[in-house]
PDB file of N, CA and C in Angstrom:
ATOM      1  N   UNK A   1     168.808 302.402  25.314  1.00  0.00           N
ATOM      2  CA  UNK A   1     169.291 302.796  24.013  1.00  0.00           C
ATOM      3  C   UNK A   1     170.645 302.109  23.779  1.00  0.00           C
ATOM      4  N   UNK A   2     170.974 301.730  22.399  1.00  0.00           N
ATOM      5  CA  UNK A   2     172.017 300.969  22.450  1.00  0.00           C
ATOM      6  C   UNK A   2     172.685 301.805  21.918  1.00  0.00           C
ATOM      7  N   UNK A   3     174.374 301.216  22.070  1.00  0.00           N
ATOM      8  CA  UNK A   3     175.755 302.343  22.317  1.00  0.00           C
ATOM      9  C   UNK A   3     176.641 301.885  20.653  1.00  0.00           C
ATOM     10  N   UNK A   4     176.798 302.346  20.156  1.00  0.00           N
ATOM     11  CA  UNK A   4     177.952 302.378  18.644  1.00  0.00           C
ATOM     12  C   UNK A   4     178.977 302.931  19.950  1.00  0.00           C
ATOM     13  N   UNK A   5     179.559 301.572  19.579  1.00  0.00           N
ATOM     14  CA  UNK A   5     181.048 301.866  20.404  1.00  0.00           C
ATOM     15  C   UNK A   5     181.957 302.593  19.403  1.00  0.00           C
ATOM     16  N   UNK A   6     181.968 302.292  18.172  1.00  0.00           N
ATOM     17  CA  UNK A   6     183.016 303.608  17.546  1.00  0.00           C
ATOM     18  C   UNK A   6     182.700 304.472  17.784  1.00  0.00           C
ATOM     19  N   UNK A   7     181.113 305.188  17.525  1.00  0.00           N
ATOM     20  CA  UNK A   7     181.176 306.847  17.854  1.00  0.00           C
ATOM     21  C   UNK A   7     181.462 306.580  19.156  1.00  0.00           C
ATOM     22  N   UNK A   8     181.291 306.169  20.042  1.00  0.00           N
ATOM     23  CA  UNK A   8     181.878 306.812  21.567  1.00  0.00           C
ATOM     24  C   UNK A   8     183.336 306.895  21.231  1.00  0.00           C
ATOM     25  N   UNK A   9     184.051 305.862  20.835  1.00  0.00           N
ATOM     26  CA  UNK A   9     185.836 305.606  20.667  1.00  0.00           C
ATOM     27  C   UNK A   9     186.088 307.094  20.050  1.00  0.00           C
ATOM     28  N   UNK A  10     185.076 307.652  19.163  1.00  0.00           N
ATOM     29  CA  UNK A  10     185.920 308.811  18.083  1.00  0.00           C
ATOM     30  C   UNK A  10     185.550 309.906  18.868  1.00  0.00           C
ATOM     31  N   UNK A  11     184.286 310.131  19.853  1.00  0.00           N
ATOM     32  CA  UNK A  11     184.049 311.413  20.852  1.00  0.00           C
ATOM     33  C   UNK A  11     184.949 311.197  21.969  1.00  0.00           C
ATOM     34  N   UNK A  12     185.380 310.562  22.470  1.00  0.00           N
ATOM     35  CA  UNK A  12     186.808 309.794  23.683  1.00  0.00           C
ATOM     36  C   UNK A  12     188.013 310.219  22.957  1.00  0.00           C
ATOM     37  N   UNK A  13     188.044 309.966  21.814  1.00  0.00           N
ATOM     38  CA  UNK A  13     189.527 310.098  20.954  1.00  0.00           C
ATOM     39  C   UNK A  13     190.141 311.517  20.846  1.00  0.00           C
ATOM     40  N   UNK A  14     188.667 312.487  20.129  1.00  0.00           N
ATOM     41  CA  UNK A  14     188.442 313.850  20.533  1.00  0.00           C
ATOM     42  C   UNK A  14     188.673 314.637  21.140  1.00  0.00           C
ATOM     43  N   UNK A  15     188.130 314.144  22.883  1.00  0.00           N
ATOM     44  CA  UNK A  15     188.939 314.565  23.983  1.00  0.00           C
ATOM     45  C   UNK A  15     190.257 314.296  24.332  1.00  0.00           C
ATOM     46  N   UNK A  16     190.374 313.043  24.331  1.00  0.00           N
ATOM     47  CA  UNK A  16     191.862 312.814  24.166  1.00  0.00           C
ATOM     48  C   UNK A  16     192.799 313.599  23.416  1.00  0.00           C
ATOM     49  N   UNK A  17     192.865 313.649  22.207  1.00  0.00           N
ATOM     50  CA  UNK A  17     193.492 314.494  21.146  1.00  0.00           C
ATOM     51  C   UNK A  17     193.585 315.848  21.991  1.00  0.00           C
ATOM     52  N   UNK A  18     192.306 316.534  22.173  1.00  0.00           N
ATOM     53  CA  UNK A  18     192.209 317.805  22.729  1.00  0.00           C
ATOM     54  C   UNK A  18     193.582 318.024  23.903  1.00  0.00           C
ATOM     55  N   UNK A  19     193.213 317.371  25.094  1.00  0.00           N
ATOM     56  CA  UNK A  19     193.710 317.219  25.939  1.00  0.00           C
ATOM     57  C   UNK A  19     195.191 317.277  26.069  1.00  0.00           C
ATOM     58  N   UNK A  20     195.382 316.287  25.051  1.00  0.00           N
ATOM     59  CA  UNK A  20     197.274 316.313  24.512  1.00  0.00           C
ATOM     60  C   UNK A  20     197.348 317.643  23.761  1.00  0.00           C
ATOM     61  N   UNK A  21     196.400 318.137  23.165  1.00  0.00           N
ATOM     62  CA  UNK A  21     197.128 319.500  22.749  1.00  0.00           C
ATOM     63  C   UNK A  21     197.795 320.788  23.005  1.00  0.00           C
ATOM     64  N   UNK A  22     196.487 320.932  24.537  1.00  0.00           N
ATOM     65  CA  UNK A  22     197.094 321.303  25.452  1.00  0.00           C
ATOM     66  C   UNK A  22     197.631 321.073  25.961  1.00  0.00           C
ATOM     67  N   UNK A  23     198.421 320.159  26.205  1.00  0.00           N
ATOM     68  CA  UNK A  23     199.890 319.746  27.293  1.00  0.00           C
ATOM     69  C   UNK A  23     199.493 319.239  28.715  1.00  0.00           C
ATOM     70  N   UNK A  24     197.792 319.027  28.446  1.00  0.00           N
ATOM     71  CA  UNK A  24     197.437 317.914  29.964  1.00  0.00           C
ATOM     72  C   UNK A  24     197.286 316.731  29.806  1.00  0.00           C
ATOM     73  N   UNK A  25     197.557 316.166  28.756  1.00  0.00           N
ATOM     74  CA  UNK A  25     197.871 314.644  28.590  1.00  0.00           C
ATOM     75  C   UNK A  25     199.316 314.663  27.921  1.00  0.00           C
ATOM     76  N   UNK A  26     200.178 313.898  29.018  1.00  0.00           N
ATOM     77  CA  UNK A  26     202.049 313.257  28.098  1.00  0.00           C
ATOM     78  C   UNK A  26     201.413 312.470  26.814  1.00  0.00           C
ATOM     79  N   UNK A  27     202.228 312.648  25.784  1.00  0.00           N
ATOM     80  CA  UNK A  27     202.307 311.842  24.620  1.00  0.00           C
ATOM     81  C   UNK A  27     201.823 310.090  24.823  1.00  0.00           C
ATOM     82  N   UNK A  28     202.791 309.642  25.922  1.00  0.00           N
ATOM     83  CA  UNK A  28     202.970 308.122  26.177  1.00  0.00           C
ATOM     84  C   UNK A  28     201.619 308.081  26.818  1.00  0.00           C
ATOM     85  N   UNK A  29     201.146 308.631  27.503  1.00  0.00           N
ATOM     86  CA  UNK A  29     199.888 308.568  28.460  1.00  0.00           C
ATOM     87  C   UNK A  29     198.121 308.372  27.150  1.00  0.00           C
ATOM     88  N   UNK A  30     198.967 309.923  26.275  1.00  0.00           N
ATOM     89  CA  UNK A  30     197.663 309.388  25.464  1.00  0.00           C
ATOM     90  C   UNK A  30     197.469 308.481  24.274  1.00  0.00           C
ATOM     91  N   UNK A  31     199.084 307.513  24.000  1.00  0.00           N
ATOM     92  CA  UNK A  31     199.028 306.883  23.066  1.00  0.00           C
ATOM     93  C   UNK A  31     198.648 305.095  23.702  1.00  0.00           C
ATOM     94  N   UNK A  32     198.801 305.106  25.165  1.00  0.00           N
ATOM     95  CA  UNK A  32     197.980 304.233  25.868  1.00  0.00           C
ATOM     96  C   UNK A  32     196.615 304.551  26.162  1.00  0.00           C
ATOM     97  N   UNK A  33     196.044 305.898  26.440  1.00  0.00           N
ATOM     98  CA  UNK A  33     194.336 306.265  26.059  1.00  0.00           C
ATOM     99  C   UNK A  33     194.115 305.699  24.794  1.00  0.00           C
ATOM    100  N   UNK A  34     194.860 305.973  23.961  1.00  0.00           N
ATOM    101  CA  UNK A  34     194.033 305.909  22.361  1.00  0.00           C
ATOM    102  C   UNK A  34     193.647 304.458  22.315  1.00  0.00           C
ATOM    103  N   UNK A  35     194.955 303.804  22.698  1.00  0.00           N
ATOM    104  CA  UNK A  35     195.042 302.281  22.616  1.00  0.00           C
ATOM    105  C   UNK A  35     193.905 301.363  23.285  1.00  0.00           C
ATOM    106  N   UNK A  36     193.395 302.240  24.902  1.00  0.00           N
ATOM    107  CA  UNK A  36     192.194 301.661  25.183  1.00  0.00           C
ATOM    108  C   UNK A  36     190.840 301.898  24.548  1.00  0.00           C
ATOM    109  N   UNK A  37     190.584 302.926  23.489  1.00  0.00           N
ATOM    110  CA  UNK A  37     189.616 302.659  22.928  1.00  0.00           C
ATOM    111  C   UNK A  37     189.355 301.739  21.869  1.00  0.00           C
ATOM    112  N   UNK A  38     190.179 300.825  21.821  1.00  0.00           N
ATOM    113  CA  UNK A  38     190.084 299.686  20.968  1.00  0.00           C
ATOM    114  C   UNK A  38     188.466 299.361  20.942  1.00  0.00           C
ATOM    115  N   UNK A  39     187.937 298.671  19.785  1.00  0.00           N
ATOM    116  CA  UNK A  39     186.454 298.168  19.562  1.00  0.00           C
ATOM    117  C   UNK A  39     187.032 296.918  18.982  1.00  0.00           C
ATOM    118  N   UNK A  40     185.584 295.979  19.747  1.00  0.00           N
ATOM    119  CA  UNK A  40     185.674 294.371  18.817  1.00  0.00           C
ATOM    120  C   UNK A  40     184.535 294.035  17.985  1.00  0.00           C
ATOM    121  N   UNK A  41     184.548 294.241  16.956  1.00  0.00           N
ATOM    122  CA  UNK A  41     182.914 294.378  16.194  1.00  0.00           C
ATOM    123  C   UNK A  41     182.604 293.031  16.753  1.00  0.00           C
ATOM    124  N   UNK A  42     181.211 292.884  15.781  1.00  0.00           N
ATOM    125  CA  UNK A  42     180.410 291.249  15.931  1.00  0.00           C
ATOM    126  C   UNK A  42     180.858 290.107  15.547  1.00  0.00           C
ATOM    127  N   UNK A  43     181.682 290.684  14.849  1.00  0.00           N
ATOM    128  CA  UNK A  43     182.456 289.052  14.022  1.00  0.00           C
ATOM    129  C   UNK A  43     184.248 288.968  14.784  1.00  0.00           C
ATOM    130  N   UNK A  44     184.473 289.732  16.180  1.00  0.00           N
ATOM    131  CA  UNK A  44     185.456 289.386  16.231  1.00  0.00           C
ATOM    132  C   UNK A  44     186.930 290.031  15.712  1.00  0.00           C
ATOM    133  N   UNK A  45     186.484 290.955  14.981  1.00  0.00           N
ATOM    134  CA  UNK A  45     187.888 291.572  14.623  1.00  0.00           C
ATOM    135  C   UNK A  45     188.035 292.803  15.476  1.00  0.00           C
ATOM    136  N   UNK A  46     189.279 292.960  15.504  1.00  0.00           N
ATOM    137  CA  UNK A  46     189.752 294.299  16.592  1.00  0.00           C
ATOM    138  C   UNK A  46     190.049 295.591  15.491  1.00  0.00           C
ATOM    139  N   UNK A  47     189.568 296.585  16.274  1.00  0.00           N
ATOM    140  CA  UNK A  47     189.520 298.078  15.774  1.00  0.00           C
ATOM    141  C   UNK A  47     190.200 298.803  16.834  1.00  0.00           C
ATOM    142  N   UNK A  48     190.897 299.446  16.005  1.00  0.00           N
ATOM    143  CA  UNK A  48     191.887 300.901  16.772  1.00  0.00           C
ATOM    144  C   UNK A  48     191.589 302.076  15.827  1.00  0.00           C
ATOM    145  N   UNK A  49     191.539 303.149  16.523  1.00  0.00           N
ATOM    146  CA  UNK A  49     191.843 304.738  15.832  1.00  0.00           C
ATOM    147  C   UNK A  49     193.543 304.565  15.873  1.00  0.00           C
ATOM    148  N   UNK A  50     194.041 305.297  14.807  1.00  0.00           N
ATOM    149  CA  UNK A  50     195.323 305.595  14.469  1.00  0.00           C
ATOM    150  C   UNK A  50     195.744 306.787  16.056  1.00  0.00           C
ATOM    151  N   UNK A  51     196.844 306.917  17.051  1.00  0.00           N
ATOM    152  CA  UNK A  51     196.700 307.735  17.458  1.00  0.00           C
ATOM    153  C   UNK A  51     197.187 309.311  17.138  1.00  0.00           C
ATOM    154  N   UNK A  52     197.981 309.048  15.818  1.00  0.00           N
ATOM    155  CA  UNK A  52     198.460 310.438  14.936  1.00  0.00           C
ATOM    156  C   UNK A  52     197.218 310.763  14.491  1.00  0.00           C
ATOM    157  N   UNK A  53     196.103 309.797  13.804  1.00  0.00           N
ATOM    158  CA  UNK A  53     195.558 310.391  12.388  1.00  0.00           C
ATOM    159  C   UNK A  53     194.328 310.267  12.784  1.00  0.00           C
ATOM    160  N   UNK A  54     193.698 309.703  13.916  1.00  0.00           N
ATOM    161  CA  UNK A  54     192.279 309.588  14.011  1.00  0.00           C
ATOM    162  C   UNK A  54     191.916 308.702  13.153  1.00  0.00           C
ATOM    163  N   UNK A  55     192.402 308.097  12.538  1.00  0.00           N
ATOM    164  CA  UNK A  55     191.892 306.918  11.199  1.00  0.00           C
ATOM    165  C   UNK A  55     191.362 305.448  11.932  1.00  0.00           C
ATOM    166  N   UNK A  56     190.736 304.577  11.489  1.00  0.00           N
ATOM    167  CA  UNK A  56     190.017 303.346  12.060  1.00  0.00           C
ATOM    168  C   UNK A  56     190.846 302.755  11.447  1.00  0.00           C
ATOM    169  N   UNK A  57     191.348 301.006  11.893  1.00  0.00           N
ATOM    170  CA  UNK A  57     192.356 300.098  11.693  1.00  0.00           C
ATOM    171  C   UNK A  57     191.899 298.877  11.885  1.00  0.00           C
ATOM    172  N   UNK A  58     191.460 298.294  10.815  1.00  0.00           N
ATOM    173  CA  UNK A  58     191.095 296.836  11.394  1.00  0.00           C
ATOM    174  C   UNK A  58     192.322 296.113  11.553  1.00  0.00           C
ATOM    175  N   UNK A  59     192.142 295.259  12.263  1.00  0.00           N
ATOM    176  CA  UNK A  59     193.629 293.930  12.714  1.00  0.00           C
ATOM    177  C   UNK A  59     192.612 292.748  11.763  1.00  0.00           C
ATOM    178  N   UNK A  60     193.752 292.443  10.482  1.00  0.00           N
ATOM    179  CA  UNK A  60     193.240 291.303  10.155  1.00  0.00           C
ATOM    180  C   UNK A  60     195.034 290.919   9.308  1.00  0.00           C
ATOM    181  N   UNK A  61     194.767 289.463   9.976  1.00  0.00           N
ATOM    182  CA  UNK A  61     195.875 288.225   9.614  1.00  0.00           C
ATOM    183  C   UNK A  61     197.097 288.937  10.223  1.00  0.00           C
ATOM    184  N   UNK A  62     196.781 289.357  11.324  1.00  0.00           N
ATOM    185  CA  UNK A  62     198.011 290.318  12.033  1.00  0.00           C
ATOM    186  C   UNK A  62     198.722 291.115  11.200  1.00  0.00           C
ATOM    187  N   UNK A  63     198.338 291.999  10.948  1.00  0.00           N
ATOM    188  CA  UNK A  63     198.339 293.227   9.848  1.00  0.00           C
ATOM    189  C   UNK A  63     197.266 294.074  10.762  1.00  0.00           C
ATOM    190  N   UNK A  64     197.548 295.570  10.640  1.00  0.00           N
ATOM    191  CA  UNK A  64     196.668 296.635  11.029  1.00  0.00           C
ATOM    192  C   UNK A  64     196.426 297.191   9.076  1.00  0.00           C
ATOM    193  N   UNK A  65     195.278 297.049   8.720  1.00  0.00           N
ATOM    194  CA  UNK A  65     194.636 297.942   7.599  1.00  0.00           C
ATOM    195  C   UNK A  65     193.543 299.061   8.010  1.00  0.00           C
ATOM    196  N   UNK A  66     194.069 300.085   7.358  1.00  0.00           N
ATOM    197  CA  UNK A  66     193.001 300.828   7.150  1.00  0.00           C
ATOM    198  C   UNK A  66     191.733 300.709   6.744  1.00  0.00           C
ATOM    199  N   UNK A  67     190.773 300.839   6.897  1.00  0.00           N
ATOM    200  CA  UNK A  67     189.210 300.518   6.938  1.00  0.00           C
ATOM    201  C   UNK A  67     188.120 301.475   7.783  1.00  0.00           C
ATOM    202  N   UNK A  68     187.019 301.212   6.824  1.00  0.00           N
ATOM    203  CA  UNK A  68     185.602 301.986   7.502  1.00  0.00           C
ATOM    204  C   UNK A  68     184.876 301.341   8.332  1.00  0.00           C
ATOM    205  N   UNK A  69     184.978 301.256   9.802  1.00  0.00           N
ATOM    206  CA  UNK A  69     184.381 300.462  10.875  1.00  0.00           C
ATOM    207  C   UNK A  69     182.512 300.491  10.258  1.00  0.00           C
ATOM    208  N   UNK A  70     182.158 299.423  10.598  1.00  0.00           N
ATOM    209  CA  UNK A  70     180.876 298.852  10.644  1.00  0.00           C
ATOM    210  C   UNK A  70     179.879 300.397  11.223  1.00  0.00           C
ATOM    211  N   UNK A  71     179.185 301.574  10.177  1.00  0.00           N
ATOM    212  CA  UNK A  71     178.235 301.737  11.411  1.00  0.00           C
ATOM    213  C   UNK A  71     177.247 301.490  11.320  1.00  0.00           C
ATOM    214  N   UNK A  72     176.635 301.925  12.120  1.00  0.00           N
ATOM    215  CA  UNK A  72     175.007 301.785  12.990  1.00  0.00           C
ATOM    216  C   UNK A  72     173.996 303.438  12.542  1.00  0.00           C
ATOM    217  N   UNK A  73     172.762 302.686  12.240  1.00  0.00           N
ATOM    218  CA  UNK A  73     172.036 303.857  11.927  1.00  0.00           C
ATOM    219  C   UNK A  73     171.721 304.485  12.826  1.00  0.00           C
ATOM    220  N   UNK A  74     171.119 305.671  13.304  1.00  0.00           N
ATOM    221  CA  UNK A  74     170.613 306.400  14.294  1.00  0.00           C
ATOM    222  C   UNK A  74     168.831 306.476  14.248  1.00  0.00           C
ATOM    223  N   UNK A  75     168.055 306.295  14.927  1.00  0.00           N
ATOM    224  CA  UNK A  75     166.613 306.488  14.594  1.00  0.00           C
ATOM    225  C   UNK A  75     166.535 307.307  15.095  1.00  0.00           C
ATOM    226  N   UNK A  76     165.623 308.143  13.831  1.00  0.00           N
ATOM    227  CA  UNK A  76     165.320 309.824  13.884  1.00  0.00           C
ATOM    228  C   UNK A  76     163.776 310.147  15.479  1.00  0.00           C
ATOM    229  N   UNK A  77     163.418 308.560  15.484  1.00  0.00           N
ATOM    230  CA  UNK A  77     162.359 308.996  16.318  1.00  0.00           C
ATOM    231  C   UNK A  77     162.789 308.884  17.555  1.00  0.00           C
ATOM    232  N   UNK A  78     163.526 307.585  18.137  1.00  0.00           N
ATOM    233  CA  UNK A  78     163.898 307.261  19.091  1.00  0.00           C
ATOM    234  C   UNK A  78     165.159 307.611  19.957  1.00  0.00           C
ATOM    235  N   UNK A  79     166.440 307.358  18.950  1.00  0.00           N
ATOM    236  CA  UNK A  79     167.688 307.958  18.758  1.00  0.00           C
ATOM    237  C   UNK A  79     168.382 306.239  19.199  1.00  0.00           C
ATOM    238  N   UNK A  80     167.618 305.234  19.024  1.00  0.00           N
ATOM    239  CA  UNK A  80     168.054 304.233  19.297  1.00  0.00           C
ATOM    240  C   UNK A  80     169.249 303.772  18.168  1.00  0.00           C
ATOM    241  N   UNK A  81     170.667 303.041  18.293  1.00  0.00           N
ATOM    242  CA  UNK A  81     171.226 302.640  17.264  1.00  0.00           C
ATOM    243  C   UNK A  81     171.109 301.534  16.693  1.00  0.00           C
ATOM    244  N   UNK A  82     170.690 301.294  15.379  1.00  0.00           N
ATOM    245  CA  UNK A  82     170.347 300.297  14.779  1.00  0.00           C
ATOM    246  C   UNK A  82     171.821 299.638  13.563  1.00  0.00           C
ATOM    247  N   UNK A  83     172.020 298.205  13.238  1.00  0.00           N
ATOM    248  CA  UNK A  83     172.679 298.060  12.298  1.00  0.00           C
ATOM    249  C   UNK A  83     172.048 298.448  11.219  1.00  0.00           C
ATOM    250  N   UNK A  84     173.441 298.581  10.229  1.00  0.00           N
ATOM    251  CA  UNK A  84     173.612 299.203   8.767  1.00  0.00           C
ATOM    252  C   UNK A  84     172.297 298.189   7.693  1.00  0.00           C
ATOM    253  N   UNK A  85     172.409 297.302   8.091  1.00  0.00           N
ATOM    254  CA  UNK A  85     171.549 296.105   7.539  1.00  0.00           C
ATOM    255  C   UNK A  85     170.128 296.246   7.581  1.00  0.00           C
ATOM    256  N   UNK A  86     169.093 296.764   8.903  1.00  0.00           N
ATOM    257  CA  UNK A  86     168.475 296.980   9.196  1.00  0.00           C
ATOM    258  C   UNK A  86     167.592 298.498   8.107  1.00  0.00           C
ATOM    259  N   UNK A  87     166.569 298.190   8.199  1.00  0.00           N
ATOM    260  CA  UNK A  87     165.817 299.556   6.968  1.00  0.00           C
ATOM    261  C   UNK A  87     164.793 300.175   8.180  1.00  0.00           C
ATOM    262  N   UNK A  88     164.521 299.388   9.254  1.00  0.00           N
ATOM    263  CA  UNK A  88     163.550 300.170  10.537  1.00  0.00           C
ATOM    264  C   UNK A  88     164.043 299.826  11.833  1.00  0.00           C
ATOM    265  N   UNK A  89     163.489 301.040  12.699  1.00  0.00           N
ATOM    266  CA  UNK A  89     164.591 300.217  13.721  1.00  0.00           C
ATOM    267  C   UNK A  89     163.694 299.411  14.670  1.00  0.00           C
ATOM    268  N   UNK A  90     164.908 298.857  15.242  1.00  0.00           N
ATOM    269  CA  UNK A  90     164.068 297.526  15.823  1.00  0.00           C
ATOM    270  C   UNK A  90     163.694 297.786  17.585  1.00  0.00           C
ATOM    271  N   UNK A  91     163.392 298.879  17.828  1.00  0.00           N
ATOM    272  CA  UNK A  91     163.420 299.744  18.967  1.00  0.00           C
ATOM    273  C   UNK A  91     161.578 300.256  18.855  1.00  0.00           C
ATOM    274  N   UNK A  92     161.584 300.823  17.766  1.00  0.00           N
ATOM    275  CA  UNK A  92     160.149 301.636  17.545  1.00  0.00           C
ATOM    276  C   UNK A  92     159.574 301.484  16.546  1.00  0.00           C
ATOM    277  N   UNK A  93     160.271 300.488  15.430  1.00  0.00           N
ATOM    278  CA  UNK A  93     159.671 300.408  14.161  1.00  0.00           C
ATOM    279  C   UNK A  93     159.962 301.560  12.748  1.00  0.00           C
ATOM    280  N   UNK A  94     160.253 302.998  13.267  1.00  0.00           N
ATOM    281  CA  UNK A  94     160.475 303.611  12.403  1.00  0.00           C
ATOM    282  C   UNK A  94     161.385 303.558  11.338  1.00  0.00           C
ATOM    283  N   UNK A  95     160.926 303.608  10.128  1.00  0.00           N
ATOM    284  CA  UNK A  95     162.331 303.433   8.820  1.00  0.00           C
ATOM    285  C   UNK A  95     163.328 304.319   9.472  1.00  0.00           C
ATOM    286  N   UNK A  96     164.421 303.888   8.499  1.00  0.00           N
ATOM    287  CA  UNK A  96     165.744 304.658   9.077  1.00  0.00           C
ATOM    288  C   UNK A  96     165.924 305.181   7.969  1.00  0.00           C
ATOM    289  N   UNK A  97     166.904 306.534   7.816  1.00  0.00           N
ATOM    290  CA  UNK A  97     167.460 307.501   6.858  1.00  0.00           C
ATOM    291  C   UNK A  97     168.612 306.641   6.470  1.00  0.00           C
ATOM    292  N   UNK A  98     168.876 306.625   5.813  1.00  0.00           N
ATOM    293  CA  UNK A  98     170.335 305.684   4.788  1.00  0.00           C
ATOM    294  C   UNK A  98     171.019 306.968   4.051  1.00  0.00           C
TER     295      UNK A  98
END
């Protein structure tokens, strides 16, 4: 089954967040966690979660912007992740929910 690295980055981020709330992760400790969940989509650009806001950040022309990371559909039969582009998945054939 293939992996949408953002949803893992935002269920990781989650815990993370959690963790610092309670006072078992230092500040500096989880603003270097946050930092390793960086994602590199397909074309090469780098993605960060904000570590205040939970927000997605593309790096483009060395600038961090705010932005909606690339996702991936879920197939209802398989649970395989498919791109946004895709109308069936390419795992089992089944259409995907949009």
């Amino acid at each position: 089954m293939a992996v949408d690295p953002f949803a893992e980055a935002e269920i990781r981020y989650k815990v993370l967040y959690e963790e610092r709330r309670i006072g078992n992760l230092q500040p500096r400790a989880f603003r270097v966690a946050v930092r390793d969940l960086a994602v590199l989509d397909n074309e090469g650009r780098r993605w960060m979660l904000g570590p205040e806001d939970g927000i997605w950040y593309r790096r483009e022309h060395e600038r961090w912007l705010q932005a909606d990371p690339p996702r991936r559909l879920v197939c209802p039969s398989c649970g395989h992740h498919n791109l946004g582009r895709h109308s069936f998945c390419v795992e089992c054939g089944q259409r995907l929910n949009r």
